[in-house]
N, C-alpha and C. Protein backbone atom coordinates (compact mmCIF):
# COMPACT_ATOMS: atom_id res chain seq x y z
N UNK A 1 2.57 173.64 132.75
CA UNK A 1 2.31 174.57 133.82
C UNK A 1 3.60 174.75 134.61
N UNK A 2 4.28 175.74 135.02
CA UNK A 2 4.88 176.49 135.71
C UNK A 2 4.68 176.71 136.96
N UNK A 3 4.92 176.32 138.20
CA UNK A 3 4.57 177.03 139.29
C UNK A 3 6.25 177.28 139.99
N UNK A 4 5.88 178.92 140.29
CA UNK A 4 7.23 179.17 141.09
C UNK A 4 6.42 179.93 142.51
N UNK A 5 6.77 178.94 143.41
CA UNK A 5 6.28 179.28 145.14
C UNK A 5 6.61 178.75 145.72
N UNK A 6 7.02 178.87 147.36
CA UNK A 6 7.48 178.51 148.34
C UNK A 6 6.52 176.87 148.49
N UNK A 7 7.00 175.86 149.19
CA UNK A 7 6.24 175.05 149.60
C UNK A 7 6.56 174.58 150.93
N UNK A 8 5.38 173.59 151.41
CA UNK A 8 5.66 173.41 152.63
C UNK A 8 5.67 171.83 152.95
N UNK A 9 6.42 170.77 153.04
CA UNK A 9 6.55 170.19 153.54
C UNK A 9 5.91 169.04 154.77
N UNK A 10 4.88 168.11 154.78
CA UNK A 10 4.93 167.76 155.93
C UNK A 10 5.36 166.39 156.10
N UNK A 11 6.61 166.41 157.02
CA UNK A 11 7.20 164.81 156.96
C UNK A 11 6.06 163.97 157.59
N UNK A 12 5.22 164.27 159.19
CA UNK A 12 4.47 163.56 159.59
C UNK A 12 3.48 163.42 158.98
N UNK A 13 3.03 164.16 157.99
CA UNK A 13 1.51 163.81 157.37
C UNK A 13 1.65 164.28 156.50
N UNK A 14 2.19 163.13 155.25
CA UNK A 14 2.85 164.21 154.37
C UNK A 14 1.65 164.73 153.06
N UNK A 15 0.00 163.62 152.95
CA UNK A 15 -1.39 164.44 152.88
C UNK A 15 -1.52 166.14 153.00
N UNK A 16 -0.74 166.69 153.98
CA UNK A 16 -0.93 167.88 154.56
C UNK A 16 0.21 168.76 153.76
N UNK A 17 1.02 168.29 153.17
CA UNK A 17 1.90 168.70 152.30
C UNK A 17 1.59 170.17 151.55
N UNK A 18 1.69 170.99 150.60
CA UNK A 18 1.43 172.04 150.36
C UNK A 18 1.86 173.10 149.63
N UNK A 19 1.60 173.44 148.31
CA UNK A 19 2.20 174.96 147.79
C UNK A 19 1.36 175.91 148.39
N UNK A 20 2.02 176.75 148.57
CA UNK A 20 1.76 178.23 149.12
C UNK A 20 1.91 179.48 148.48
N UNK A 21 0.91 179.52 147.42
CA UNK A 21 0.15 180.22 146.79
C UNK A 21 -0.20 182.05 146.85
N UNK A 22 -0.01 182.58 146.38
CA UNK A 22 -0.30 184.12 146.80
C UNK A 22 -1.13 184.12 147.53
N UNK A 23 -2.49 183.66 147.28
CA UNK A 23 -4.01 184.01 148.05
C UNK A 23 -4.63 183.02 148.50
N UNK A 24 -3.82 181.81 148.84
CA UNK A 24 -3.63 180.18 149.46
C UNK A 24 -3.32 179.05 149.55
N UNK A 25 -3.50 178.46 150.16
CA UNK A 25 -2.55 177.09 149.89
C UNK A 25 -2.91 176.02 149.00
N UNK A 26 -2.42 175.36 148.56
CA UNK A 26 -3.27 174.19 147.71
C UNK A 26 -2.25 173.03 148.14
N UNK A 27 -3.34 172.43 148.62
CA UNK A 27 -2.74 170.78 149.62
C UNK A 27 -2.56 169.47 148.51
N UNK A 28 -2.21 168.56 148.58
CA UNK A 28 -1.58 167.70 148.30
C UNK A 28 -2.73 166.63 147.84
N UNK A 29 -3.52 166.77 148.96
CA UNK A 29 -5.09 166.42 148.89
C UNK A 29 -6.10 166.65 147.33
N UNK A 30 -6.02 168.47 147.75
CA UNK A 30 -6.67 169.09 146.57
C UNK A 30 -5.95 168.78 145.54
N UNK A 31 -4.85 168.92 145.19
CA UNK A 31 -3.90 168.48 143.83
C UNK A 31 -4.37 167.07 143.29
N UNK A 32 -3.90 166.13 144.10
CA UNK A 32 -4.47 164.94 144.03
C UNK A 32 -6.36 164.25 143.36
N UNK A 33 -6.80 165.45 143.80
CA UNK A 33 -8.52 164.70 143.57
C UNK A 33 -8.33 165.49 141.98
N UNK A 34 -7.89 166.51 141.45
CA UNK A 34 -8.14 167.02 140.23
C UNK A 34 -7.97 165.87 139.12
N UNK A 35 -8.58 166.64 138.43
CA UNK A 35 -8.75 164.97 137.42
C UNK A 35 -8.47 165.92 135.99
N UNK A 36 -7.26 166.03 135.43
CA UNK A 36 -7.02 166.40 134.27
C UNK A 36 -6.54 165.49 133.07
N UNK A 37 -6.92 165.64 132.14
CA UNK A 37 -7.34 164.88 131.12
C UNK A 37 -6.27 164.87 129.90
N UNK A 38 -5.59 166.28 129.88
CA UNK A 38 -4.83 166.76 128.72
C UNK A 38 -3.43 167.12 129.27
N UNK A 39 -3.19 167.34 130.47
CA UNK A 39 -2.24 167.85 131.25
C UNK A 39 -0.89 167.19 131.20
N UNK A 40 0.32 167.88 130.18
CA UNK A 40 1.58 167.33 129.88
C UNK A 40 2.68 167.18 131.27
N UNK A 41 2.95 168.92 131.40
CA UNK A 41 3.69 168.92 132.28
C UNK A 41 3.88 170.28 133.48
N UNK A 42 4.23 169.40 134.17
CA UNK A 42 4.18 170.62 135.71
C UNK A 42 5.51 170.75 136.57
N UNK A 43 6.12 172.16 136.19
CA UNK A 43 7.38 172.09 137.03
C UNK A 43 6.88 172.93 138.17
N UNK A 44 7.57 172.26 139.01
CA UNK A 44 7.16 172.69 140.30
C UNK A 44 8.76 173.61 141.08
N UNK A 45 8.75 174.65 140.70
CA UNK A 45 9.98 175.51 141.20
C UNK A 45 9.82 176.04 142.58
N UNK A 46 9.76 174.61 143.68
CA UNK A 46 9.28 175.21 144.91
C UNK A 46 10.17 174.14 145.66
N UNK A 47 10.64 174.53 146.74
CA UNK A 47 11.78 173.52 147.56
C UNK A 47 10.62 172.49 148.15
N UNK A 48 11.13 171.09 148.20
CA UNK A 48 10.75 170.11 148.57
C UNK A 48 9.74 169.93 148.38
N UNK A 49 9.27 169.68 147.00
CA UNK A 49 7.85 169.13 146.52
C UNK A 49 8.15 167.47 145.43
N UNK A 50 8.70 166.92 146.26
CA UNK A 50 9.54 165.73 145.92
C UNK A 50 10.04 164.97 147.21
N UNK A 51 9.48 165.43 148.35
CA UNK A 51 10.30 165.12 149.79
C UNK A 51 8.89 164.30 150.15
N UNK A 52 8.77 163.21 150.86
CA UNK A 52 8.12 162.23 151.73
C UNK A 52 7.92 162.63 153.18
N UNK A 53 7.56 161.25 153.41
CA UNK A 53 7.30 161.23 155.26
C UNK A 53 9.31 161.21 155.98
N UNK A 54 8.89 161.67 157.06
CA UNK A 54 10.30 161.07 157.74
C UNK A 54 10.50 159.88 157.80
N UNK A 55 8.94 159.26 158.14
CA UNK A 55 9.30 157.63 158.70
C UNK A 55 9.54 156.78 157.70
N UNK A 56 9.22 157.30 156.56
CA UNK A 56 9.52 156.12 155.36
C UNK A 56 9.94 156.86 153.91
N UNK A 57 11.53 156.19 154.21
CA UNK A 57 12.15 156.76 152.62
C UNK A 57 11.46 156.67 151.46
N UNK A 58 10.67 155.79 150.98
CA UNK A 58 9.93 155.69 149.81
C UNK A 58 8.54 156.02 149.38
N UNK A 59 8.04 157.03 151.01
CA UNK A 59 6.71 157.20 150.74
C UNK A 59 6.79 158.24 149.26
N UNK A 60 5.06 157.44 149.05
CA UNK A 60 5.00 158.18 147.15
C UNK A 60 4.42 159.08 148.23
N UNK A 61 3.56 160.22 148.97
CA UNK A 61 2.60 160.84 149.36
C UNK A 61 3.68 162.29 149.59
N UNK A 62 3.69 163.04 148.20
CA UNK A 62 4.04 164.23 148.08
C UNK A 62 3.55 164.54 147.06
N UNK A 63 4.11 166.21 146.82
CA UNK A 63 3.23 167.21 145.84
C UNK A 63 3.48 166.54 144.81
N UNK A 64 4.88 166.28 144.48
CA UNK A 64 4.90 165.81 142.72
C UNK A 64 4.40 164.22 142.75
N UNK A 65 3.85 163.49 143.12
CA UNK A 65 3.13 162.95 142.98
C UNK A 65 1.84 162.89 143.05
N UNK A 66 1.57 163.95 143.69
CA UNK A 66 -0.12 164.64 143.57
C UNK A 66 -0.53 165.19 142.26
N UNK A 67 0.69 165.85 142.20
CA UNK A 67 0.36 166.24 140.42
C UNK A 67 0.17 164.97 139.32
N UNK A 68 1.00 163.98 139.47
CA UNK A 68 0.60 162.87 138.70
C UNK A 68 -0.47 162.66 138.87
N UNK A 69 -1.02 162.33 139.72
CA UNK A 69 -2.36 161.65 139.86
C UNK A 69 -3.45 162.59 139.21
N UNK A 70 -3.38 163.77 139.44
CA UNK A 70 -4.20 164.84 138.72
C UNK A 70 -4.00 164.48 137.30
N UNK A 71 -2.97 164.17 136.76
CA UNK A 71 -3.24 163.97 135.00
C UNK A 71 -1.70 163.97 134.55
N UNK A 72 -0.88 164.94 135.40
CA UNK A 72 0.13 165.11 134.11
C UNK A 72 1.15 164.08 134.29
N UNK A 73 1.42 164.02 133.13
CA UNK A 73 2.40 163.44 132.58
C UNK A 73 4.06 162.91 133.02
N UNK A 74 3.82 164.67 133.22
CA UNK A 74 5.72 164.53 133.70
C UNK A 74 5.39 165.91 134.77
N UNK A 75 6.17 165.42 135.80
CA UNK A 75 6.27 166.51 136.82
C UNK A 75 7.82 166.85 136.86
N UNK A 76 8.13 168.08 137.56
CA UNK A 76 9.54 168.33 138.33
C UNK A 76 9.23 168.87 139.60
N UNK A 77 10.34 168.54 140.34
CA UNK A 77 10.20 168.93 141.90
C UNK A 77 11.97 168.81 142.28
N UNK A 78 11.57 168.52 143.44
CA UNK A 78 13.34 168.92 144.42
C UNK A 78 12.78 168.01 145.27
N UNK A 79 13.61 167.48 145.99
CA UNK A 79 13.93 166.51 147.47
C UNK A 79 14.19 167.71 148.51
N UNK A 80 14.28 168.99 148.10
CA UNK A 80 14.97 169.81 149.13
C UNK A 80 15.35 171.41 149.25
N UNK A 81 15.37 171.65 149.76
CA UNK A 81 15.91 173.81 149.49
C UNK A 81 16.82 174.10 148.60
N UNK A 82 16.73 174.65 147.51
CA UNK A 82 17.83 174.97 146.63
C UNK A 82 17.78 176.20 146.80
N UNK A 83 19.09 177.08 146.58
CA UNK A 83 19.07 178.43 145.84
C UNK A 83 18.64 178.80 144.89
N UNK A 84 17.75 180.43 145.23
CA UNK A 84 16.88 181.04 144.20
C UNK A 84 18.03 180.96 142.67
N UNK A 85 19.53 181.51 142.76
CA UNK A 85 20.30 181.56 141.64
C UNK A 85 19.99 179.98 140.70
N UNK A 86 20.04 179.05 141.48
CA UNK A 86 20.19 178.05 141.48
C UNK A 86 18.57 177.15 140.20
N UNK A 87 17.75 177.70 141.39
CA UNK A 87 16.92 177.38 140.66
C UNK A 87 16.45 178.20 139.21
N UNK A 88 16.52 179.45 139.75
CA UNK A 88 16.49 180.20 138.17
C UNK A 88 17.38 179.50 137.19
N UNK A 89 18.39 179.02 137.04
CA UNK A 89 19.20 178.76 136.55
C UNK A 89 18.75 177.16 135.90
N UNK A 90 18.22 176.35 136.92
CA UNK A 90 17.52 175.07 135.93
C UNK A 90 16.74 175.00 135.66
N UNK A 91 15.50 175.70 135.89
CA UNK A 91 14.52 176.55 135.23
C UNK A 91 14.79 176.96 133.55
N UNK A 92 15.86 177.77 133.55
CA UNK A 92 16.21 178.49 132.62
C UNK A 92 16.63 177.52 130.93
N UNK A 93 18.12 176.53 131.84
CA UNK A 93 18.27 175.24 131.16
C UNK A 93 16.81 174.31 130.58
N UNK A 94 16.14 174.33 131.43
CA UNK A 94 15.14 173.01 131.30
C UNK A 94 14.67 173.42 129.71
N UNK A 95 13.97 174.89 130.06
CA UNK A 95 13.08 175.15 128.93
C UNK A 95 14.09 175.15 127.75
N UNK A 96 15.09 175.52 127.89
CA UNK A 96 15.56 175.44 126.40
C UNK A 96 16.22 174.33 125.99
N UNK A 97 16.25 172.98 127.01
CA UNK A 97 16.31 171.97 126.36
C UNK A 97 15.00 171.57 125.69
N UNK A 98 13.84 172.02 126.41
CA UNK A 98 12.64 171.64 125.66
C UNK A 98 12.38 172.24 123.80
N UNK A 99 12.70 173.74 124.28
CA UNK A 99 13.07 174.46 123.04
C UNK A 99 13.68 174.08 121.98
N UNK A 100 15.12 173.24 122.35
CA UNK A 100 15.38 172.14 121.15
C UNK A 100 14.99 170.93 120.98
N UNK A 101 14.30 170.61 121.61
CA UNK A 101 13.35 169.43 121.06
C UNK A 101 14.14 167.97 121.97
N UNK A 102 14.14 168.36 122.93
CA UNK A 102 14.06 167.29 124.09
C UNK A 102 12.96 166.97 125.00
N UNK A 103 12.74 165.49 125.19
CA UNK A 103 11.90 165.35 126.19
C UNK A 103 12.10 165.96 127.81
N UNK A 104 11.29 166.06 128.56
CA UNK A 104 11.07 166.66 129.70
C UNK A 104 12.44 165.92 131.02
N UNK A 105 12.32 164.78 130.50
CA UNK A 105 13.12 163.98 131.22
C UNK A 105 15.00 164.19 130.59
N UNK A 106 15.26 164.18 129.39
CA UNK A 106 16.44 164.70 129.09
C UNK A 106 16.76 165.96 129.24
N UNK A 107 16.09 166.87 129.35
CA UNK A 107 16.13 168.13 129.59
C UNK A 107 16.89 168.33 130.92
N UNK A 108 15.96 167.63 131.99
CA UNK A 108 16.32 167.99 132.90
C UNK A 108 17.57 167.35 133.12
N UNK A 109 17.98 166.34 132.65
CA UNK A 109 19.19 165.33 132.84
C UNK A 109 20.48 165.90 132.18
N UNK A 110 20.19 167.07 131.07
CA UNK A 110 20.86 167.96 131.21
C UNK A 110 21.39 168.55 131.62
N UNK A 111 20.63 169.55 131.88
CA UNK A 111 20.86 170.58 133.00
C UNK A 111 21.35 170.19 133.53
N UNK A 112 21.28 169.27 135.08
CA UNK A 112 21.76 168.67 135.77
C UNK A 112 23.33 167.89 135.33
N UNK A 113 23.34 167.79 134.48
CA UNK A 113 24.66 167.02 134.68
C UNK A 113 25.96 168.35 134.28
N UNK A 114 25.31 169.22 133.77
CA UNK A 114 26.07 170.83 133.43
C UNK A 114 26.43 170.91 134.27
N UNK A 115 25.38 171.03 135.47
CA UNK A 115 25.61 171.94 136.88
C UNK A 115 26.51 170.61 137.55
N UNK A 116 26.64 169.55 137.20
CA UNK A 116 27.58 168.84 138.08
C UNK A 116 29.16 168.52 137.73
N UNK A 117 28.99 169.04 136.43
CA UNK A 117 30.20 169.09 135.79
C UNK A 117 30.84 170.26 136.29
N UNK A 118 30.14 171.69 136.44
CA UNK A 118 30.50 172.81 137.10
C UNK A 118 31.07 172.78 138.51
N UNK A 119 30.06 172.30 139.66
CA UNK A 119 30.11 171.97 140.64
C UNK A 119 30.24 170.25 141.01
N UNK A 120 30.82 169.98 140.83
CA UNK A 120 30.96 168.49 141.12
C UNK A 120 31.12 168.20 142.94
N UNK A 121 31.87 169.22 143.42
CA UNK A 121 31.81 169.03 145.23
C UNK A 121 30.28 169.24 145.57
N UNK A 122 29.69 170.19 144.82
CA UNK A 122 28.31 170.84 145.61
C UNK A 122 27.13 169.98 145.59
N UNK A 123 26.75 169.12 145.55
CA UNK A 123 25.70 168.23 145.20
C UNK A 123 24.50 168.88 145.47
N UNK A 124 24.41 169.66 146.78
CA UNK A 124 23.36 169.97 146.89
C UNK A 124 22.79 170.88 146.73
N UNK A 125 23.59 171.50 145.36
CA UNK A 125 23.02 172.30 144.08
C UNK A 125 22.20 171.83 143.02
N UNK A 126 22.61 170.53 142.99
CA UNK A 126 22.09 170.23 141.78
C UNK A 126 21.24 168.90 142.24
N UNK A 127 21.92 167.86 142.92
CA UNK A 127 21.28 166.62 143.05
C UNK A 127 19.99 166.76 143.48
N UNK A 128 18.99 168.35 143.76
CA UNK A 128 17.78 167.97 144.54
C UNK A 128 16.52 167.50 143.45
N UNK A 129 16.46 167.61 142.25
CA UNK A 129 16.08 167.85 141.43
C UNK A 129 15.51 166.62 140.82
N UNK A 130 13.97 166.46 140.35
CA UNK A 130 13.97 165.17 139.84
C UNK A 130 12.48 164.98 139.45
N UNK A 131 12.80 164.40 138.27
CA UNK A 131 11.85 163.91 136.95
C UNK A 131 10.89 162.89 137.58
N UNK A 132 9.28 163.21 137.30
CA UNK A 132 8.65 161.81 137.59
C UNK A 132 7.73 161.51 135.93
N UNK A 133 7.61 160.50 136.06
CA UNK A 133 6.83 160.31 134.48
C UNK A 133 7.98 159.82 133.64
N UNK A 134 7.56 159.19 132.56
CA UNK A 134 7.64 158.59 131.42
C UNK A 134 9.23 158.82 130.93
C-alpha cells in the first residue's frame, strides 16, 4: 500500500497522531486496532509519520508504528518534512529497487545512500527516512 498525504503530527499525544486523507483523517488509534492478516508493506509518503512524543525520544506511539501493529510487515515513514522533489524522488528509487528484486529494507538503504552520496552536506534530504520491520 502506497499512501501519499499530508500528516499530522502530535508530539503531546502522539495517540492523536494522524494522516489526512481527502475525505478524513485516520488516527493512529484507528490504524492501530486494524487487524490485517496478509499485509506486506506500507509506504507512508507523508512528513513525520515516524516522529514521537516531544517528551520522550524513543516513544514507539506513531503512525508507522500503527501500521505495524495493523499487520504489515514493513512500513516507511520520515522523522520529518521533506521536499515534495525529494520525496518523489525516493519514492521513485524505492520501487525500482523493489523491481529488481530487493527487499523493502535494502531498497530503501539505497536510495538513501545515492541521495547522500549526492548531497552529503544536506542531511535533511535524505536522513528523514526510515525502515521499520524485518
Amino acid at each position: 500500500m502506497h499512501v501519499a498525504c499530508h500528516a499530522h503530527n502530535d508530539p503531546i499525544s502522539p495517540s492523536k497522531s494522524h494522516l489526512l486523507l481527502h475525505d478524513r483523517v485516520m488516527s493512529v488509534a484507528e490504524v492501530s486496532r486494524l487487524r490485517l492478516e496478509h499485509a506486506e508493506l506500507a509506504y507512508l509518503s507523508a512528513c513525520s509519520t515516524a516522529r514521537g512524543s516531544a517528551g520522550l525520544a524513543d516513544e514507539a506511539i506513531h503512525i508507522v508504528s500503527a501500521f505495524q501493529l495493523a499487520g504489515y510487515r514493513h512500513v516507511v515513514g520520515a522523522l520529518w518534512p521533506v521536499q515534495d522533489a525529494t520525496a518523489a524522488g525516493v519514492a521513485e528509487g524505492f520501487y525500482g529497487g523493489l523491481t529488481d528484486g530487493m527487499s523493502p529494507a535494502d531498497a530503501l538503504h539505497a536510495v538513501i545512500r545515492g541521495l547522500r552520496d549526492e548531497q552529503p552536506l544536506a542531511p535533511s534530504q535524505w536522513a528523514a527516512y526510515v525502515h521499520a520491520g524485518p
